[in-house]
N, C-alpha and C. Protein backbone atom coordinates (compact mmCIF):
# COMPACT_ATOMS: atom_id res chain seq x y z
N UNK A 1 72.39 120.89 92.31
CA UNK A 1 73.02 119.90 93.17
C UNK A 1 73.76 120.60 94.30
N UNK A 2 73.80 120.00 95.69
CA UNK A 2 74.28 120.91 96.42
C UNK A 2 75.33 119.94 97.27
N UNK A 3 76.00 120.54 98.00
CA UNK A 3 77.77 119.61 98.10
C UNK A 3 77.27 119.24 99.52
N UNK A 4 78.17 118.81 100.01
CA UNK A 4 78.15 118.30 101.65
C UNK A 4 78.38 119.43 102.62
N UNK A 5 78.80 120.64 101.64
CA UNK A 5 78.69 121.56 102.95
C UNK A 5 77.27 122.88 102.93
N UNK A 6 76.52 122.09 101.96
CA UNK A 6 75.14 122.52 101.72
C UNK A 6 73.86 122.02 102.36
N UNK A 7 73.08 122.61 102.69
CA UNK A 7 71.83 121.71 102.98
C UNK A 7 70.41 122.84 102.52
N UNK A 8 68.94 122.10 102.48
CA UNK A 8 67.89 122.87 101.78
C UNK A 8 67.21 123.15 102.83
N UNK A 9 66.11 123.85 102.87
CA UNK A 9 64.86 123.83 104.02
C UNK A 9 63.74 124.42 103.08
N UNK A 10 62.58 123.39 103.29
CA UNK A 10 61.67 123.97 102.12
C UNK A 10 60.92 125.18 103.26
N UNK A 11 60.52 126.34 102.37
CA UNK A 11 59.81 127.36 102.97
C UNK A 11 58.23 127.95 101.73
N UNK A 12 56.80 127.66 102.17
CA UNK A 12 55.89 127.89 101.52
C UNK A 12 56.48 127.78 100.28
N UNK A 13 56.57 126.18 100.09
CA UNK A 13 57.13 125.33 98.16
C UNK A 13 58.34 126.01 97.88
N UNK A 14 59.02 126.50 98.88
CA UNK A 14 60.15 126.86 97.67
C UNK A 14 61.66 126.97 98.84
N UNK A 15 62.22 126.19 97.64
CA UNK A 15 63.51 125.37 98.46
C UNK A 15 64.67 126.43 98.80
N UNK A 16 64.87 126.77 100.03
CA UNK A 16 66.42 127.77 99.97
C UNK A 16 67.41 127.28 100.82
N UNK A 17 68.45 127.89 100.36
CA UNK A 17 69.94 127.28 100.49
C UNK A 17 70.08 127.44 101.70
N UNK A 18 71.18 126.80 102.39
CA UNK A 18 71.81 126.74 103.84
C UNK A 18 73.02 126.44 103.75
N UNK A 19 73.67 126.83 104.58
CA UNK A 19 75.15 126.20 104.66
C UNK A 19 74.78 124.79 105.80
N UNK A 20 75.89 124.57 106.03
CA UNK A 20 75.71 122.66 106.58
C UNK A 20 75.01 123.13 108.40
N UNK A 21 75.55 124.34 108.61
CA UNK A 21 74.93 124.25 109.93
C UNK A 21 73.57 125.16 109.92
N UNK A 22 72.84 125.79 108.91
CA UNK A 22 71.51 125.74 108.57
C UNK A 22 71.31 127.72 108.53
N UNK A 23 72.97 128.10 108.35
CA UNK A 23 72.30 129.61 107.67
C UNK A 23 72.62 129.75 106.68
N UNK A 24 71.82 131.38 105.74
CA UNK A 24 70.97 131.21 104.77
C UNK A 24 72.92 131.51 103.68
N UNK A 25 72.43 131.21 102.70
CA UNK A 25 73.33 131.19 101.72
C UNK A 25 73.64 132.48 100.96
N UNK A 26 72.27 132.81 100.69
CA UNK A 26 71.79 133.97 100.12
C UNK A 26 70.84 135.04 100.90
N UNK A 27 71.49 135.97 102.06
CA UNK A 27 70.38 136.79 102.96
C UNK A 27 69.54 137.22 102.23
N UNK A 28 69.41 137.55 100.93
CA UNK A 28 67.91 138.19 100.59
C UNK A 28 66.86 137.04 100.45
N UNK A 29 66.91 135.49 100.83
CA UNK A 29 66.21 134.63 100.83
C UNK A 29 65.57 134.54 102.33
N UNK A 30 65.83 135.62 103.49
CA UNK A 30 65.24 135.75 104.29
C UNK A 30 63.71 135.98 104.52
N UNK A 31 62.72 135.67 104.93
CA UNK A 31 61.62 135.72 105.37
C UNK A 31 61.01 134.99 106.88
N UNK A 32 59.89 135.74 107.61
CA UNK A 32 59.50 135.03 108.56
C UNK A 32 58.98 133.91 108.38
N UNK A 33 58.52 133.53 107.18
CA UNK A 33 58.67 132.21 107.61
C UNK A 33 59.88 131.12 107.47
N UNK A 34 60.57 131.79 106.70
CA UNK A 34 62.35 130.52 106.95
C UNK A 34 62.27 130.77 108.42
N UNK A 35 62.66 132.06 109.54
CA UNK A 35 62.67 132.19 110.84
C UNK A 35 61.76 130.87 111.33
N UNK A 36 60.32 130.90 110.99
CA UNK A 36 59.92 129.66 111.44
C UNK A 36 59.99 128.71 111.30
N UNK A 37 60.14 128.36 109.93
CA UNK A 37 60.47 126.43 109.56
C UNK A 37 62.13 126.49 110.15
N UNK A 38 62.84 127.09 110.26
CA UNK A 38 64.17 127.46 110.74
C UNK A 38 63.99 126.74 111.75
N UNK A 39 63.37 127.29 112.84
CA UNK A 39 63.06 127.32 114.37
C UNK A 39 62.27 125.71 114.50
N UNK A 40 61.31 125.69 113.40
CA UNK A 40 61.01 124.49 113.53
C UNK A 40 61.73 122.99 113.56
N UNK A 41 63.25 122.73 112.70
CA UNK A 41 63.63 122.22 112.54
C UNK A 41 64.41 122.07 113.71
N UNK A 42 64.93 123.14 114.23
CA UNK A 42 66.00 123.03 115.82
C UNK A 42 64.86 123.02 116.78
N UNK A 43 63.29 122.87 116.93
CA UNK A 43 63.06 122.40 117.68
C UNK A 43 62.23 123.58 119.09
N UNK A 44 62.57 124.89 118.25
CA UNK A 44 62.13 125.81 118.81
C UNK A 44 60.89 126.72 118.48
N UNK A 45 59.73 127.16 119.40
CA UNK A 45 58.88 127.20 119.12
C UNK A 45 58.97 129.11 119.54
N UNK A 46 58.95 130.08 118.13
CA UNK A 46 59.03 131.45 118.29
C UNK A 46 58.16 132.28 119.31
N UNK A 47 59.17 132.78 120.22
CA UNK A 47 57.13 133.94 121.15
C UNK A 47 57.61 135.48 120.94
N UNK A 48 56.93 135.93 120.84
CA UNK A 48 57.20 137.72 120.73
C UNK A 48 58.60 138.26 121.27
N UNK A 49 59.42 137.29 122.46
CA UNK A 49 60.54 137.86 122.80
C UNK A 49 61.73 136.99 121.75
N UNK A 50 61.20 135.89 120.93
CA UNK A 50 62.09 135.75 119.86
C UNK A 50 62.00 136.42 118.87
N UNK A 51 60.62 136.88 118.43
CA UNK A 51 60.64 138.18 117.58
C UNK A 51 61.38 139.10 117.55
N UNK A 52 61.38 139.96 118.68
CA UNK A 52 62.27 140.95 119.20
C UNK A 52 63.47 140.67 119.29
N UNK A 53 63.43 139.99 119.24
CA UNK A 53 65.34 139.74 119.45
C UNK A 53 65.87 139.58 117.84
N UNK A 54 65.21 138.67 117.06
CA UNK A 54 65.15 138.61 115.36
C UNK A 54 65.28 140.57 114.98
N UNK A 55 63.82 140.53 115.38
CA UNK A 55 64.22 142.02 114.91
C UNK A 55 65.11 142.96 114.93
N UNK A 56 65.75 142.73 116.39
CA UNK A 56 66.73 143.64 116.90
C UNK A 56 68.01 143.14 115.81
N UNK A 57 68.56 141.90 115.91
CA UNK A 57 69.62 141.42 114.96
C UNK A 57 69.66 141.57 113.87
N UNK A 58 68.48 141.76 113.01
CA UNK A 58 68.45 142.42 112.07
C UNK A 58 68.38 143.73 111.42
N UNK A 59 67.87 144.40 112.10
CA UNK A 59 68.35 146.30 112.29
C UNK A 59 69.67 146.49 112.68
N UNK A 60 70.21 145.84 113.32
CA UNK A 60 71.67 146.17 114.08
C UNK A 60 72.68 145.69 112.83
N UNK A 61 71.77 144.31 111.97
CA UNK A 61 72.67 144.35 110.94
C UNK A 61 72.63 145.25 109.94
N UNK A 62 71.22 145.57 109.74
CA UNK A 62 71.32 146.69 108.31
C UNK A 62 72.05 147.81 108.72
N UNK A 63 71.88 148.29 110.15
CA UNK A 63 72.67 149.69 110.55
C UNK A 63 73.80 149.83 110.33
N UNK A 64 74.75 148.93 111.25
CA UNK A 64 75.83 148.75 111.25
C UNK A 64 76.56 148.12 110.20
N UNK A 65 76.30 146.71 109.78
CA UNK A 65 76.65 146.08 108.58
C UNK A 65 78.08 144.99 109.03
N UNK A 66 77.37 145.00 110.58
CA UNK A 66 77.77 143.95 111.39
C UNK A 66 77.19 143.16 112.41
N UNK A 67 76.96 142.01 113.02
CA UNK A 67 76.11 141.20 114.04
C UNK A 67 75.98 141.77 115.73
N UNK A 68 75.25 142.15 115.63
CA UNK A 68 75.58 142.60 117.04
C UNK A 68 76.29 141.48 118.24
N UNK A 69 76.71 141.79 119.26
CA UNK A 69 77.16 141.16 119.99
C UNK A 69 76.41 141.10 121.26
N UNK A 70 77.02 140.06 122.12
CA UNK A 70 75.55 139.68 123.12
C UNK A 70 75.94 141.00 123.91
N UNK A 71 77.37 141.29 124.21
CA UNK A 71 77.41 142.97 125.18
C UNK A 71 76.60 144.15 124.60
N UNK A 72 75.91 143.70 123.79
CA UNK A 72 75.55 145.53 123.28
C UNK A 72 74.03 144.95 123.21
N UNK A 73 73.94 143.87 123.02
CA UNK A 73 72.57 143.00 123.76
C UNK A 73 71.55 143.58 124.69
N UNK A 74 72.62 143.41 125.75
CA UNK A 74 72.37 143.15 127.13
C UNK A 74 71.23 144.44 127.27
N UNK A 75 72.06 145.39 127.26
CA UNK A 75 72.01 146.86 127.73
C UNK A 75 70.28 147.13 127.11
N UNK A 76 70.05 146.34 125.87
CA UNK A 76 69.03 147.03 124.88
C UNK A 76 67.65 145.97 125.71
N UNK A 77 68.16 144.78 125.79
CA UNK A 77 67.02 144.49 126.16
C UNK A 77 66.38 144.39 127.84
N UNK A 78 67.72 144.64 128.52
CA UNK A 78 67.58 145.29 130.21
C UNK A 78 66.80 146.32 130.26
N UNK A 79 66.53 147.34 129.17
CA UNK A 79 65.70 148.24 128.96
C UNK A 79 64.24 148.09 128.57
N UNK A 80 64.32 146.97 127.88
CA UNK A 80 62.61 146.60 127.04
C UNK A 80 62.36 145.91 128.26
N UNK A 81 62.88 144.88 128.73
CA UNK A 81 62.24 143.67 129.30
C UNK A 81 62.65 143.97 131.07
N UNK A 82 63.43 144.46 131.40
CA UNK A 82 63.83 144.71 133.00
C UNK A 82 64.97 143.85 133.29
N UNK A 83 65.48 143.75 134.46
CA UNK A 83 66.80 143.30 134.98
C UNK A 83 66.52 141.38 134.73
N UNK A 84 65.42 141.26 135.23
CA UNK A 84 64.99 139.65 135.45
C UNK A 84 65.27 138.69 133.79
N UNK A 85 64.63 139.81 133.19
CA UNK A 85 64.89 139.00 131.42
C UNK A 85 65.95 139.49 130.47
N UNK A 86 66.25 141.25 131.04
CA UNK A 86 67.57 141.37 130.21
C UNK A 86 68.92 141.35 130.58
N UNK A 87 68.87 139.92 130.05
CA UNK A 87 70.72 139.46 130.34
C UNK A 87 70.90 138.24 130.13
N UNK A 88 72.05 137.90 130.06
CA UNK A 88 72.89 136.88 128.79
C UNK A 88 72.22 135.55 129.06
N UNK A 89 72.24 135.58 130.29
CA UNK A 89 71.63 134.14 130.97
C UNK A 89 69.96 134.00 130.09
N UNK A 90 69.12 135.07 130.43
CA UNK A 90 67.98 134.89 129.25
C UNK A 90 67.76 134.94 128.19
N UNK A 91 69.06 135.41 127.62
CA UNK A 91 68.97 135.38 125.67
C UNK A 91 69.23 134.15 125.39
N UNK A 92 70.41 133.17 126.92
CA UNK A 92 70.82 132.09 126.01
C UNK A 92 69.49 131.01 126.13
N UNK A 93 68.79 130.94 127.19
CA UNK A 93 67.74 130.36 127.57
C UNK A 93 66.56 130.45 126.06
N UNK A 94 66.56 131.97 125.67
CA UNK A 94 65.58 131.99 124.77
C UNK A 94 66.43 131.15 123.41
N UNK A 95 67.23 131.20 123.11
CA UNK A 95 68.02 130.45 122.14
C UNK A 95 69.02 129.39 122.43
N UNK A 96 68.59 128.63 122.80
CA UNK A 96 69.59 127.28 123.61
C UNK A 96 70.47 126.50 122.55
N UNK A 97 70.38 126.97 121.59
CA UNK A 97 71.21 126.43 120.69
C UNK A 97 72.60 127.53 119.89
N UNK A 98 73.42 127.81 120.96
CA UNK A 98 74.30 128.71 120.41
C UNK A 98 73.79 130.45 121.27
N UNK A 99 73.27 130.41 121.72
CA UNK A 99 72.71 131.86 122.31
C UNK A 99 72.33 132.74 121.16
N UNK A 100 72.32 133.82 121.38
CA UNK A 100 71.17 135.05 120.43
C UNK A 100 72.37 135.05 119.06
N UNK A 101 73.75 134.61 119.30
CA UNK A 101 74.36 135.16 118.47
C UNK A 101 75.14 134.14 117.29
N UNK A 102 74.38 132.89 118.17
CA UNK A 102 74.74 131.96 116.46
C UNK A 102 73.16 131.69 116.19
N UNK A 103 72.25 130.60 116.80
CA UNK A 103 71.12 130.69 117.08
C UNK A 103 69.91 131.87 116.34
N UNK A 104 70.44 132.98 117.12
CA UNK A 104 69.76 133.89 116.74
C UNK A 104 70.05 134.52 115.24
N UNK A 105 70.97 134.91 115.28
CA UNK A 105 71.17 134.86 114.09
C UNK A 105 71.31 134.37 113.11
N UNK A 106 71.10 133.22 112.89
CA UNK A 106 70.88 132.17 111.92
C UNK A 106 69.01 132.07 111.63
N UNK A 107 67.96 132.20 112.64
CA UNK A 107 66.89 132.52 112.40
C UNK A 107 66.77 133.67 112.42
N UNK A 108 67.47 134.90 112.25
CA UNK A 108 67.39 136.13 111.52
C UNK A 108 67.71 136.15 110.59
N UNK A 109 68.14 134.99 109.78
CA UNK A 109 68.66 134.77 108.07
C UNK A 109 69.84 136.19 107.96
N UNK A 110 71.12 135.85 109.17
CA UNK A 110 72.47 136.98 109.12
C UNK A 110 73.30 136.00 108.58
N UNK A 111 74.69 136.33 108.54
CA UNK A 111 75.60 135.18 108.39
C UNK A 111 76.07 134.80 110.16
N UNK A 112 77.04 133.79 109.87
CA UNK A 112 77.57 133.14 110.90
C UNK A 112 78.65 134.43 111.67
N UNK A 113 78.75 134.50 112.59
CA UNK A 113 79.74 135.11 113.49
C UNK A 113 81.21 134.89 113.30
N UNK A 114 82.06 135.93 113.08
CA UNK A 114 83.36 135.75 113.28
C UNK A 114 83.47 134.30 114.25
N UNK A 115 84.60 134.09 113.90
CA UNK A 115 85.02 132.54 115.00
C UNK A 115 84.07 131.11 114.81
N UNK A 116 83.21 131.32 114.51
CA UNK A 116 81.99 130.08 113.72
C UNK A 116 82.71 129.03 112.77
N UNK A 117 82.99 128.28 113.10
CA UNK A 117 83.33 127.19 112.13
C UNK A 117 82.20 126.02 111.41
């Protein structure tokens, strides 16, 4: 049974936890496809530069054993992608729901960000 500040998302038959605003409960219940039924539910449809950005948030978490922030962002993907796509204005565009760092990290199956209520 799960409370009001719970919610489910089924992923290939099998049901995993969320908190009420839809990240994971348990990070080792991460997989690409929660990222997608994730994405599916807010409405967003994944392309290789949401990949990359998943990916990146998630290495930066195992490294560090903290969320990266959109300033340390910037710098990484001004480098992959060039001046036109790397920067804040295009991470929030690629994630319009909260930018790379609630958004994104919530379809990187991280936890919520300091200050997140």
């Amino acid at each position: 049974m799960t409370d009001s500040l719970s919610r489910t998302i089924l992923v290939n038959g099998k049901t995993i936890e969320t908190d009420s605003e839809g990240y994971l409960k348990n990070l080792n219940d991460w997989s690409e496809d929660f990222a997608i039924a994730r994405a599916q539910d807010e409405g967003l449809v994944l392309t290789e530069e949401h990949w990359q950005v998943i990916r990146y948030l998630r290495d930066y978490f195992h490294e560090h054993g903290v969320q990266a922030q959109v300033r340390v962002m910037i710098p990484h993907f001004r480098n992959e992608w060039g001046e036109a796509r790397g920067n804040n204005h295009y991470l929030h565009d690629l994630f319009p729901m909260g930018g790379p760092q609630k958004q994104g990290n919530r379809l990187a199956g991280l936890l919520r960000t300091k200050g997140e209520h």
